[in-house]
C-alpha atoms as a PDB file:
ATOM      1  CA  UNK A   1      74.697 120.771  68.985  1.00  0.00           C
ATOM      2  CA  UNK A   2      73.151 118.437  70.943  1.00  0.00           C
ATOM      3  CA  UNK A   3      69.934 118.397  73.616  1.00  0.00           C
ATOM      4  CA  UNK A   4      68.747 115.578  75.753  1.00  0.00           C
ATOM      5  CA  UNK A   5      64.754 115.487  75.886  1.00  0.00           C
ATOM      6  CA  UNK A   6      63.467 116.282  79.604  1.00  0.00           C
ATOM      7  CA  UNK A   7      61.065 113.293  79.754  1.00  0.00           C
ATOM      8  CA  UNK A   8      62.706 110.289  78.345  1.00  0.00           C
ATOM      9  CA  UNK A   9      66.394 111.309  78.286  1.00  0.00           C
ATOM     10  CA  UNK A  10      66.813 110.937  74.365  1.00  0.00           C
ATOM     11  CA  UNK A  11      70.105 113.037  73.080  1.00  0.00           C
ATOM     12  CA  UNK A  12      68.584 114.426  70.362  1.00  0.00           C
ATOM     13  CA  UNK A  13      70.793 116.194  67.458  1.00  0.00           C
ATOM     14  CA  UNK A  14      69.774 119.900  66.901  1.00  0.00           C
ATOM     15  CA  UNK A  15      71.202 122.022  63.936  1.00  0.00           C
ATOM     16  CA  UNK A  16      70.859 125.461  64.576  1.00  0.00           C
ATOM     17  CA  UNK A  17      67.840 126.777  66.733  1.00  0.00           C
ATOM     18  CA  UNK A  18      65.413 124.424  68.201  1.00  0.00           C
ATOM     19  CA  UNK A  19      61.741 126.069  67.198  1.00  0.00           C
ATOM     20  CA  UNK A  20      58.962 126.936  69.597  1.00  0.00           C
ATOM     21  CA  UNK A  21      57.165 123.966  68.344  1.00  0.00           C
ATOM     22  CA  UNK A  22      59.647 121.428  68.154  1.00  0.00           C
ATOM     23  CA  UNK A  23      59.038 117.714  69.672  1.00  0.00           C
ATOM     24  CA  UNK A  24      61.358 114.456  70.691  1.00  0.00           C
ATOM     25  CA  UNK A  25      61.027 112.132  67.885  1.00  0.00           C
ATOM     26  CA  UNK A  26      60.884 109.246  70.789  1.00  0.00           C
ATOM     27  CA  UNK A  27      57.867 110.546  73.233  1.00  0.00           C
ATOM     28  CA  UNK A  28      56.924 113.517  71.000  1.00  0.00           C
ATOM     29  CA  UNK A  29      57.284 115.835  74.231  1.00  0.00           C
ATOM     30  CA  UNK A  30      57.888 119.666  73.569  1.00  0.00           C
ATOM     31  CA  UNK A  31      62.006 120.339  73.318  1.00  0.00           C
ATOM     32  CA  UNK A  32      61.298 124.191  73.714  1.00  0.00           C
ATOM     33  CA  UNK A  33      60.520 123.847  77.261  1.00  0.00           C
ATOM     34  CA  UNK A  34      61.933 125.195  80.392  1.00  0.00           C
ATOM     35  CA  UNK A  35      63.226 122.046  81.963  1.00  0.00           C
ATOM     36  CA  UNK A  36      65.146 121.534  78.676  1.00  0.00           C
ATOM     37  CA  UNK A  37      66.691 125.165  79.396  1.00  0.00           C
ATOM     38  CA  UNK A  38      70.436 126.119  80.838  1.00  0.00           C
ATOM     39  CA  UNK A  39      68.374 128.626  82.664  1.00  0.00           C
ATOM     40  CA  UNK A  40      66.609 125.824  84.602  1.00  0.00           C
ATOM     41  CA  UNK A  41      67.071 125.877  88.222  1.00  0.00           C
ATOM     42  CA  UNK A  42      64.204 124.237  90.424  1.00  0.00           C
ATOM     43  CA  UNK A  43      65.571 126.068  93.587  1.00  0.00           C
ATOM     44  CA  UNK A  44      65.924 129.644  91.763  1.00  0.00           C
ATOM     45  CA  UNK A  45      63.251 132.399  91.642  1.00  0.00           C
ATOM     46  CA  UNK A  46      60.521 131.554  89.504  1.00  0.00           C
ATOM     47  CA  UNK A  47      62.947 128.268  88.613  1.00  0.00           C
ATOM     48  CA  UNK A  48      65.149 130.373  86.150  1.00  0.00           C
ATOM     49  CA  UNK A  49      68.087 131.452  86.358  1.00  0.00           C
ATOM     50  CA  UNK A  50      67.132 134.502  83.816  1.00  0.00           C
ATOM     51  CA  UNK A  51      66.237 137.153  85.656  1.00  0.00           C
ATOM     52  CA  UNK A  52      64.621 139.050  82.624  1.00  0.00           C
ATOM     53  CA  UNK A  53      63.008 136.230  81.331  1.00  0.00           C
ATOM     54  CA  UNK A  54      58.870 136.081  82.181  1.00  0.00           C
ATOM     55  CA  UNK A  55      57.335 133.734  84.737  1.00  0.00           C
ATOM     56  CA  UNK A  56      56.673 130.370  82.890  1.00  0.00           C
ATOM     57  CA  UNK A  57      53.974 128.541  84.600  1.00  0.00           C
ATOM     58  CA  UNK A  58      54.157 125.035  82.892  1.00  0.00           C
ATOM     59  CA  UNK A  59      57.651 124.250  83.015  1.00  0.00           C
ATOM     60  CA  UNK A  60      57.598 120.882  80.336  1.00  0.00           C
ATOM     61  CA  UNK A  61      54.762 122.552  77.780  1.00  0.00           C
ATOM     62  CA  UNK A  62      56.444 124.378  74.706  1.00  0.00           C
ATOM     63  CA  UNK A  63      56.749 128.607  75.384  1.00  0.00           C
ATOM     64  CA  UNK A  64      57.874 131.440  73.464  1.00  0.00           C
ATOM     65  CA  UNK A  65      60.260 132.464  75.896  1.00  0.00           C
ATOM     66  CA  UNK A  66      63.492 134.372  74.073  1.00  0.00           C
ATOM     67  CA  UNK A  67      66.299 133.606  76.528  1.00  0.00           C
ATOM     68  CA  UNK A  68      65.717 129.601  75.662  1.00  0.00           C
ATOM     69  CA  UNK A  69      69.182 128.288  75.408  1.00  0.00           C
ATOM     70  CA  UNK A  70      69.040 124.268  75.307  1.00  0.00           C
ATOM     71  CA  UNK A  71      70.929 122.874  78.180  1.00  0.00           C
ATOM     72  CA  UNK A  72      73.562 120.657  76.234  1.00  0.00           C
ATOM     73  CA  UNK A  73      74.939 119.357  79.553  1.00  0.00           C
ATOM     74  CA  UNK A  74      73.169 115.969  79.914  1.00  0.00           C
ATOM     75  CA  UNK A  75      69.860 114.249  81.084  1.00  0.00           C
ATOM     76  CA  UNK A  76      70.278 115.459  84.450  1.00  0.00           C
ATOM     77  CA  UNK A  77      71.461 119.584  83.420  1.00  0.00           C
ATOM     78  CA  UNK A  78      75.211 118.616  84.818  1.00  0.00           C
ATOM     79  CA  UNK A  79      73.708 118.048  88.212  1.00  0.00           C
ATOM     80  CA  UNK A  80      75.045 114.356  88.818  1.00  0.00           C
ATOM     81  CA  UNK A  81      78.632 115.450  87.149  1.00  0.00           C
ATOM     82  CA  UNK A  82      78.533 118.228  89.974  1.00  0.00           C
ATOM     83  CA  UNK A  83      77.308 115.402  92.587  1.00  0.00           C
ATOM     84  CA  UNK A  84      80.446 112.865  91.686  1.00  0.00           C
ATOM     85  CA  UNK A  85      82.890 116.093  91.575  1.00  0.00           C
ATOM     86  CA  UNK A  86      82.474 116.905  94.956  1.00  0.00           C
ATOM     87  CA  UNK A  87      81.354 113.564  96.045  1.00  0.00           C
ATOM     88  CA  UNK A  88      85.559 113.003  94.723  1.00  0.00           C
ATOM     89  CA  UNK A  89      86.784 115.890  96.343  1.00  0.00           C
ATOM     90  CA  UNK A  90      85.345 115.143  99.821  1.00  0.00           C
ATOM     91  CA  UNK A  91      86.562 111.672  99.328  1.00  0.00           C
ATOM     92  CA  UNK A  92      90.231 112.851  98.677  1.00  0.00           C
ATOM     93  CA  UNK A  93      90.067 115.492 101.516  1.00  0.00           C
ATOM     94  CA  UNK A  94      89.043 112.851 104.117  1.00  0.00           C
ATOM     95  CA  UNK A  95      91.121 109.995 102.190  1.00  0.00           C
ATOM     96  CA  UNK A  96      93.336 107.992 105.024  1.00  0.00           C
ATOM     97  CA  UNK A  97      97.054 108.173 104.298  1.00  0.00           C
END
């Protein structure tokens, strides 16, 4: 498994579960934050996506939250692999013949 750090991008290697104390080994930043989190979503309720999970206040210091799943999906969470997906589609929907 792998998890990119939140502040400086690094793809850091993770075997098993990453710990509640846990750091980057580039910019020693927490890695069991929210904004490292598939649950992330700045435009969701209380920015999570986890609707059981509690309200996090500092969203890139270390928590104990228990639904903490790293987001394996990139620097960005996915979002600029969503962006060029649809940025394609529209593209091939308007393409001239």
């Amino acid at each position: 498994m792998k998890v990119f750090c939140f502040h400086c991008k690094t793809e850091i290697p993770v075997l098993g579960k990453i710990g509640f104390r846990e750091e980057c080994f580039k910019c020693r930043s927490d890695l069991h934050v929210c904004k490292n989190c598939e649950f992330y979503d700045p435009k969701a309720y209380n920015e999570c996506r986890e609707p059981s999970a509690d309200v996090v206040k500092e969203k890139e210091r270390a928590n104990y939250c228990e639904y903490f799943s790293p987001n394996q999906s990139g620097p960005e969470g996915g979002q600029e692999d969503k962006a060029a997906k649809l940025r394609a589609a529209a593209e091939a929907l308007f393409k001239k013949n």
